[in-house]
PDB file of N, CA and C in Angstrom:
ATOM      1  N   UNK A   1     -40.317   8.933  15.580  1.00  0.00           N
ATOM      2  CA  UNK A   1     -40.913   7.835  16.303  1.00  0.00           C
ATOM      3  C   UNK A   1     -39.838   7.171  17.151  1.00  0.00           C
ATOM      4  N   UNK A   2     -39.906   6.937  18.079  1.00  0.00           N
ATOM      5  CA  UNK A   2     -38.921   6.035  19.341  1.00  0.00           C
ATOM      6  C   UNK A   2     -38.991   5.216  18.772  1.00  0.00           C
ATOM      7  N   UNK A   3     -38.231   4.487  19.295  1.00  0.00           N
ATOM      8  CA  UNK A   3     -37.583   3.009  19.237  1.00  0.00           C
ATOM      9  C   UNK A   3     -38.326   2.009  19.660  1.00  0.00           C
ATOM     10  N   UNK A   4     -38.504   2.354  21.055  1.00  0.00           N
ATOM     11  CA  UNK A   4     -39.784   1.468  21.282  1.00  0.00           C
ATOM     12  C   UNK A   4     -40.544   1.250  21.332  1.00  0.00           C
ATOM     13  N   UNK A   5     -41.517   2.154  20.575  1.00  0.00           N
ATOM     14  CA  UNK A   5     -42.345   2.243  19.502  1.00  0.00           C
ATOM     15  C   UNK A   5     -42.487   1.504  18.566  1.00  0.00           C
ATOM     16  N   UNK A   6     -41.697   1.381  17.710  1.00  0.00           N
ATOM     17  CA  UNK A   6     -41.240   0.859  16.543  1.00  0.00           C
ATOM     18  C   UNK A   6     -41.014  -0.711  17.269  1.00  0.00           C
ATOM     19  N   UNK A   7     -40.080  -0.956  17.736  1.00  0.00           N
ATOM     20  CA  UNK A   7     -40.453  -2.361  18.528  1.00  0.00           C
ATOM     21  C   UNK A   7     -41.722  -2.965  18.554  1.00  0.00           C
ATOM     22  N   UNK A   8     -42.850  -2.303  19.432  1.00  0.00           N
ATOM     23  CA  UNK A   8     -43.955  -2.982  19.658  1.00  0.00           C
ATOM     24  C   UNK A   8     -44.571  -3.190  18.725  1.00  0.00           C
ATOM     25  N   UNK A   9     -44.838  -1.979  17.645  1.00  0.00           N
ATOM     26  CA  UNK A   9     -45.246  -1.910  16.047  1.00  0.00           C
ATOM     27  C   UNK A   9     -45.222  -3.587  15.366  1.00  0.00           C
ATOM     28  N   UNK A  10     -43.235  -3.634  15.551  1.00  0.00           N
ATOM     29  CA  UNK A  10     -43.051  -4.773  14.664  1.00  0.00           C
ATOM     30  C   UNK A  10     -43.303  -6.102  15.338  1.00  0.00           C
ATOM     31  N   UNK A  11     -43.210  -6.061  16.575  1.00  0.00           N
ATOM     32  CA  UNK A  11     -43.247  -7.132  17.185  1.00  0.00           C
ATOM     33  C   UNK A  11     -45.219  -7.323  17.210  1.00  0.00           C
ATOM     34  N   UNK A  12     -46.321  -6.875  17.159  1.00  0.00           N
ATOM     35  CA  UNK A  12     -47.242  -7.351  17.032  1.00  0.00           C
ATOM     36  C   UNK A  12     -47.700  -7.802  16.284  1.00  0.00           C
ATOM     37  N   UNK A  13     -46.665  -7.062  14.765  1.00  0.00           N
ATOM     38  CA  UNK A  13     -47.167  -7.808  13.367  1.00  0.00           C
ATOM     39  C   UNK A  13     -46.689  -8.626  13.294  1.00  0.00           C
ATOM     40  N   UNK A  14     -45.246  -9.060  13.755  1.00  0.00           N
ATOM     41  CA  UNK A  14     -44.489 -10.088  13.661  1.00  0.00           C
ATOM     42  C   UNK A  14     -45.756 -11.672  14.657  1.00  0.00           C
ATOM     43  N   UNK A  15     -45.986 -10.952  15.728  1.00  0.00           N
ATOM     44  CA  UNK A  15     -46.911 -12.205  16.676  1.00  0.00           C
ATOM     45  C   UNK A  15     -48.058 -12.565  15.545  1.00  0.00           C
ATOM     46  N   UNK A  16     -48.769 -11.503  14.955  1.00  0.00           N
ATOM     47  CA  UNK A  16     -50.056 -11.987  14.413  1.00  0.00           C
ATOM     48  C   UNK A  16     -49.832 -12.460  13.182  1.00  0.00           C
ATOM     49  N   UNK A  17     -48.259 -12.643  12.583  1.00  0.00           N
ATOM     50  CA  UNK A  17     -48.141 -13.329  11.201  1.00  0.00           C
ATOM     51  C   UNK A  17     -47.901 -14.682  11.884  1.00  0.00           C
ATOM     52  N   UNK A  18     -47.808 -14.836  12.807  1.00  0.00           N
ATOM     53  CA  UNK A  18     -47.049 -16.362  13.488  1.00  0.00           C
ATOM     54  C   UNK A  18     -48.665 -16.409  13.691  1.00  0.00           C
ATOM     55  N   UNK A  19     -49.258 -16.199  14.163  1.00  0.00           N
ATOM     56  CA  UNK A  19     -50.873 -16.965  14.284  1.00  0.00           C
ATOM     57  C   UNK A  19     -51.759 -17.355  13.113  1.00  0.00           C
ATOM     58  N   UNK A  20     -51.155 -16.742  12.341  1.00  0.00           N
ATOM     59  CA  UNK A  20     -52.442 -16.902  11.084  1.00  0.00           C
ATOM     60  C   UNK A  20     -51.472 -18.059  10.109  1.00  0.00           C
ATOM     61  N   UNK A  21     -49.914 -17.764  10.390  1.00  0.00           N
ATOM     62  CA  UNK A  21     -49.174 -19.009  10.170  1.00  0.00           C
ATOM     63  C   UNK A  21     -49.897 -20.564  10.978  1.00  0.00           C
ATOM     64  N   UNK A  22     -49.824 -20.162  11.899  1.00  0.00           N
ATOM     65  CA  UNK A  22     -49.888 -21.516  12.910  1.00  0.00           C
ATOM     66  C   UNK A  22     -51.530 -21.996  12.699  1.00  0.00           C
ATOM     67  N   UNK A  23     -52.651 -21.249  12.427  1.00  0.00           N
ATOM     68  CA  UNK A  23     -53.814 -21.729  12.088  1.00  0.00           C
ATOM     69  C   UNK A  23     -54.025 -22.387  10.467  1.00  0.00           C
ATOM     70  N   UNK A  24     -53.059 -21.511   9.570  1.00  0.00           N
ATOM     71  CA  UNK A  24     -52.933 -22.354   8.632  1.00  0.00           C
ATOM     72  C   UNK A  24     -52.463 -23.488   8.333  1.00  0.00           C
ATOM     73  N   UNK A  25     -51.413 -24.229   8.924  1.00  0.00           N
ATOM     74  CA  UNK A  25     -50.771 -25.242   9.602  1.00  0.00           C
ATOM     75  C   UNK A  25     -51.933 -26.227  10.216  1.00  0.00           C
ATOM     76  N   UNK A  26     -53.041 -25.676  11.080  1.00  0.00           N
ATOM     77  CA  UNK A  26     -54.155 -26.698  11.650  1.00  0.00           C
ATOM     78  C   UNK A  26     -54.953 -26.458  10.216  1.00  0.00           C
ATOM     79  N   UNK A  27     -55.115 -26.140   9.365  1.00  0.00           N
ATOM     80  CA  UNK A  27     -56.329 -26.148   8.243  1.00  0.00           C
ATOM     81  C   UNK A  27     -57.621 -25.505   8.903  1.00  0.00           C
ATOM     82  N   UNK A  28     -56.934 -24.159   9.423  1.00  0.00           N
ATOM     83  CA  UNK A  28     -58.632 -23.489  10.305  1.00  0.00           C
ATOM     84  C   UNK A  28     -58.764 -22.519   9.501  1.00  0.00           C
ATOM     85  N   UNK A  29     -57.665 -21.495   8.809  1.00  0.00           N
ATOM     86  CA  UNK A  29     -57.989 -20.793   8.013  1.00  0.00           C
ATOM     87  C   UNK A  29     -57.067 -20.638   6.715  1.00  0.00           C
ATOM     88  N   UNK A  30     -57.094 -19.591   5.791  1.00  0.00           N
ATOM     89  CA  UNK A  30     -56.528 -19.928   4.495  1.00  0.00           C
ATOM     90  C   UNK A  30     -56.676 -20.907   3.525  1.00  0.00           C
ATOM     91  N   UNK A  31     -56.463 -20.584   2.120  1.00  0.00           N
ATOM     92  CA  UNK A  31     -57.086 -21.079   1.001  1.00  0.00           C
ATOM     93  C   UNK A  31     -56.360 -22.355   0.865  1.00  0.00           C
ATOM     94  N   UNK A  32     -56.715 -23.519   0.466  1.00  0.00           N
ATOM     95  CA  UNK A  32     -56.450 -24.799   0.639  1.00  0.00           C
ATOM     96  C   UNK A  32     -55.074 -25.126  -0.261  1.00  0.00           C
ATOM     97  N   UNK A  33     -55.039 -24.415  -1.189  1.00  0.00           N
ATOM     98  CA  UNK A  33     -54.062 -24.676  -2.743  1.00  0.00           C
ATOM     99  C   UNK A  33     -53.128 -23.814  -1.802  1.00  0.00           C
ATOM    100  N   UNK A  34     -52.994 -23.448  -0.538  1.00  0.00           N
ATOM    101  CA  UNK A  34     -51.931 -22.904  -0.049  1.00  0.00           C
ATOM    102  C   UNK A  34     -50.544 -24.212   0.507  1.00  0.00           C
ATOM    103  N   UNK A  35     -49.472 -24.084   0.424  1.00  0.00           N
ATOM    104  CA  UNK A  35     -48.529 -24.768   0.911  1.00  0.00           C
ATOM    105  C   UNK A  35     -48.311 -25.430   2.912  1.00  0.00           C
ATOM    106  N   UNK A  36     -48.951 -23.880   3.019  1.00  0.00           N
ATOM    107  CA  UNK A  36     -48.935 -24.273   4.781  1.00  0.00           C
ATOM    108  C   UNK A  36     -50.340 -24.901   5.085  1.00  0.00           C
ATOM    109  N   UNK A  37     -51.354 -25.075   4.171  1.00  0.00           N
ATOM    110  CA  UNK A  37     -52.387 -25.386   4.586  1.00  0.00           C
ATOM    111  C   UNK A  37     -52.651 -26.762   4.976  1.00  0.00           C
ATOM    112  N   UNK A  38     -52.791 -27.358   6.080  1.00  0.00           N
ATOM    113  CA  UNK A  38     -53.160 -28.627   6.793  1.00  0.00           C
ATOM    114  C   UNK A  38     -51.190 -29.200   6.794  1.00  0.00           C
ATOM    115  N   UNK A  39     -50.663 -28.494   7.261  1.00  0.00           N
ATOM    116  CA  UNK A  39     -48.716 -28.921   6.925  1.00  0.00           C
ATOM    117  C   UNK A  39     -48.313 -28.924   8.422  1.00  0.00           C
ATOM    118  N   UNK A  40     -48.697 -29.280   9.147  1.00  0.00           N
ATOM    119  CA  UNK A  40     -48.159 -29.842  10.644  1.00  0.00           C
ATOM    120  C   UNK A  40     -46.595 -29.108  10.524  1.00  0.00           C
ATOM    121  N   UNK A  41     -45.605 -28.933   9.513  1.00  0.00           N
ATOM    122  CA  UNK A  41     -44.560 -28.177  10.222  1.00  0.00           C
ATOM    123  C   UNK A  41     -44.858 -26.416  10.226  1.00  0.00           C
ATOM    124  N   UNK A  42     -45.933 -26.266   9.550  1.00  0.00           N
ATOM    125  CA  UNK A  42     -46.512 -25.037  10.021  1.00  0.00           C
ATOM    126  C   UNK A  42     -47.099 -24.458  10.823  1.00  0.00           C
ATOM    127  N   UNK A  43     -47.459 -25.617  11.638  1.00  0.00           N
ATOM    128  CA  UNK A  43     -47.696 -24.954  12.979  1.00  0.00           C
ATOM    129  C   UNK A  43     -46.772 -24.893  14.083  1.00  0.00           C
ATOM    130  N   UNK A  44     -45.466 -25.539  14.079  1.00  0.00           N
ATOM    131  CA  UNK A  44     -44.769 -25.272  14.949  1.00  0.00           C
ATOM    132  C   UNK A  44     -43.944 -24.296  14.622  1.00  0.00           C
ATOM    133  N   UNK A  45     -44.108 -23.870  13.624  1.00  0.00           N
ATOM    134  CA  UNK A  45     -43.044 -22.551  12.876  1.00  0.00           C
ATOM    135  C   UNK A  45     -43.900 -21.365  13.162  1.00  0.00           C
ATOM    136  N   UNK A  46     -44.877 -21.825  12.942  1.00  0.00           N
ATOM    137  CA  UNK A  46     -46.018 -20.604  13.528  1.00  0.00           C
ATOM    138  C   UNK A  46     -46.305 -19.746  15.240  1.00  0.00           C
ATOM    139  N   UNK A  47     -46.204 -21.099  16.151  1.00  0.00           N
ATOM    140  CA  UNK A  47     -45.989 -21.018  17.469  1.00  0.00           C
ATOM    141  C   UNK A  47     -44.368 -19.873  17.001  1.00  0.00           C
ATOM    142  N   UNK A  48     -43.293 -20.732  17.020  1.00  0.00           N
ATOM    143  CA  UNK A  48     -41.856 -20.243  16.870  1.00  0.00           C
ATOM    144  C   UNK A  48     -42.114 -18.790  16.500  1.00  0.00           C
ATOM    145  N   UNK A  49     -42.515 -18.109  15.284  1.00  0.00           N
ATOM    146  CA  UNK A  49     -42.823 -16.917  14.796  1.00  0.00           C
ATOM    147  C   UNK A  49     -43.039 -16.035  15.916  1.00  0.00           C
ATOM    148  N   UNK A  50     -44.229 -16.856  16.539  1.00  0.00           N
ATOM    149  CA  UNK A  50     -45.474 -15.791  17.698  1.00  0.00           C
ATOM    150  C   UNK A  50     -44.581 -15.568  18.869  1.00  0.00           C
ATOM    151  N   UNK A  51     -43.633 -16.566  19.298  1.00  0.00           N
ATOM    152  CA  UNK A  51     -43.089 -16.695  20.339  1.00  0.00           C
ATOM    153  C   UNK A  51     -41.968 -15.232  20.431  1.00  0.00           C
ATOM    154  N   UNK A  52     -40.989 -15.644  19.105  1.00  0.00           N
ATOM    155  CA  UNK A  52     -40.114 -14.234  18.313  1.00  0.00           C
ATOM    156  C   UNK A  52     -40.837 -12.226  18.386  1.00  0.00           C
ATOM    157  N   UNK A  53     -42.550 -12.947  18.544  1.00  0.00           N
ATOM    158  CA  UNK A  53     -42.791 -11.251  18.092  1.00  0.00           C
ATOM    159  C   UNK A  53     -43.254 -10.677  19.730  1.00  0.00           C
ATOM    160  N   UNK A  54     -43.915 -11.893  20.059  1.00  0.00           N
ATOM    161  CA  UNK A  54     -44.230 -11.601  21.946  1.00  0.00           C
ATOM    162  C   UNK A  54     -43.137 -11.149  21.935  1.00  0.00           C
ATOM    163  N   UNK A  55     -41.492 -11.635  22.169  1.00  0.00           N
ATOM    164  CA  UNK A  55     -40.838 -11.040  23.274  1.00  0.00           C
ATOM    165  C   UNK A  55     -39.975  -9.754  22.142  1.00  0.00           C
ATOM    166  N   UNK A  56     -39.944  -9.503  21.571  1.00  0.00           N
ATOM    167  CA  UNK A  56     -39.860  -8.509  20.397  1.00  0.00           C
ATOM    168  C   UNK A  56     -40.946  -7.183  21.378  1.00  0.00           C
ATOM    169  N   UNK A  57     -41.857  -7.653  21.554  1.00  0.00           N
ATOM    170  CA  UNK A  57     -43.208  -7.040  21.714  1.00  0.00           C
ATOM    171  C   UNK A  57     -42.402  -6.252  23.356  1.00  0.00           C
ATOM    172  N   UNK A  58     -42.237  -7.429  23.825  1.00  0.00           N
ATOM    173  CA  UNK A  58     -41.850  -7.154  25.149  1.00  0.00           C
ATOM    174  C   UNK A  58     -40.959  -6.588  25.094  1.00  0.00           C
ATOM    175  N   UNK A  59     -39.783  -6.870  24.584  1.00  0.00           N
ATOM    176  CA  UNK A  59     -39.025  -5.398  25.083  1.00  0.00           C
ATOM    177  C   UNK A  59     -39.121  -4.157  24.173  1.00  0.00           C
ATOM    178  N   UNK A  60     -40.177  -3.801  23.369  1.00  0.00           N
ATOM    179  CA  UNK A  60     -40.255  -2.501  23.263  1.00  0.00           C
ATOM    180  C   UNK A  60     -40.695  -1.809  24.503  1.00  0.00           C
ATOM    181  N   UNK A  61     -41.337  -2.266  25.189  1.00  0.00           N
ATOM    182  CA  UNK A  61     -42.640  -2.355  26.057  1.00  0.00           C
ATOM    183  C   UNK A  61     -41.525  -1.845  27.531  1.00  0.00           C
ATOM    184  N   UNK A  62     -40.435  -2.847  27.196  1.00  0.00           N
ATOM    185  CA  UNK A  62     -39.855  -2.954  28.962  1.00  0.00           C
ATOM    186  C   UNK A  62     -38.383  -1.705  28.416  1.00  0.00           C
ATOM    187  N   UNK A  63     -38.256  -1.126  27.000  1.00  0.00           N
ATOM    188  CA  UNK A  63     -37.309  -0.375  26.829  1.00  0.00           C
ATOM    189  C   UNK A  63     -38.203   1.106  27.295  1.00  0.00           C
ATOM    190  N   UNK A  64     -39.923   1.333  26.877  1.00  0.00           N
ATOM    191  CA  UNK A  64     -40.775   2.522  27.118  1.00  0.00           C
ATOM    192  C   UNK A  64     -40.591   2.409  28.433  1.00  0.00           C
ATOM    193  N   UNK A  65     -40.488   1.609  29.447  1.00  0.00           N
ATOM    194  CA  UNK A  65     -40.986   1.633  30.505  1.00  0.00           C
ATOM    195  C   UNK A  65     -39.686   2.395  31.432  1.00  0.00           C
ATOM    196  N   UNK A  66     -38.444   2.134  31.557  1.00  0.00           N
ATOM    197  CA  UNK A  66     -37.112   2.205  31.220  1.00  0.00           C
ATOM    198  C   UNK A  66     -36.663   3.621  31.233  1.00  0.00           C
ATOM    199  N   UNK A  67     -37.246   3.781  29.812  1.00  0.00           N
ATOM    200  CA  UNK A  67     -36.648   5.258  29.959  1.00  0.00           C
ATOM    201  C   UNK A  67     -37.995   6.389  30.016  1.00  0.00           C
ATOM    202  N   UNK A  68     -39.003   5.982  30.883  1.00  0.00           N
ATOM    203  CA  UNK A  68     -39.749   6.643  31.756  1.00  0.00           C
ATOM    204  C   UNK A  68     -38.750   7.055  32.998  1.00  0.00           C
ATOM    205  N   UNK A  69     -38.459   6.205  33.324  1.00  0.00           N
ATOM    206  CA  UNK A  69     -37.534   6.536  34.754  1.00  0.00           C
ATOM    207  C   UNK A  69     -36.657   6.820  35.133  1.00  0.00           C
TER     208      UNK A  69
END
């Protein structure tokens, strides 16, 4: 498997653990007896997370593109 492959892989799981972070943080989803649930610093850690896996995301994306050419 390439590399940047493996990049985009981790970097989307990495974005969609930062969202389900950051909604747990607003109290939209996850079980209540949870720690991040309705915790306002969980949602900005959550944004932070998503922000980390987008550009994670992105340069697998801009390394495939790269060594196309």
């Amino acid at each position: 498997m390439k590399v940047s492959t493996v990049l985009a892989i981790i970097g989307g799981i990495i974005t969609i653990l930062g969202i389900v972070f950051h909604f747990q943080g607003q109290s939209v989803i996850g079980p209540e007896s949870s720690f991040m649930y309705s915790n306002p610093d969980w949602i900005t850690y959550g944004l932070q997370i998503m922000i980390v896996g987008v550009i994670i995301t992105v340069s697998g994306a801009i390394l495939r593109a790269t060594k196309r050419n």
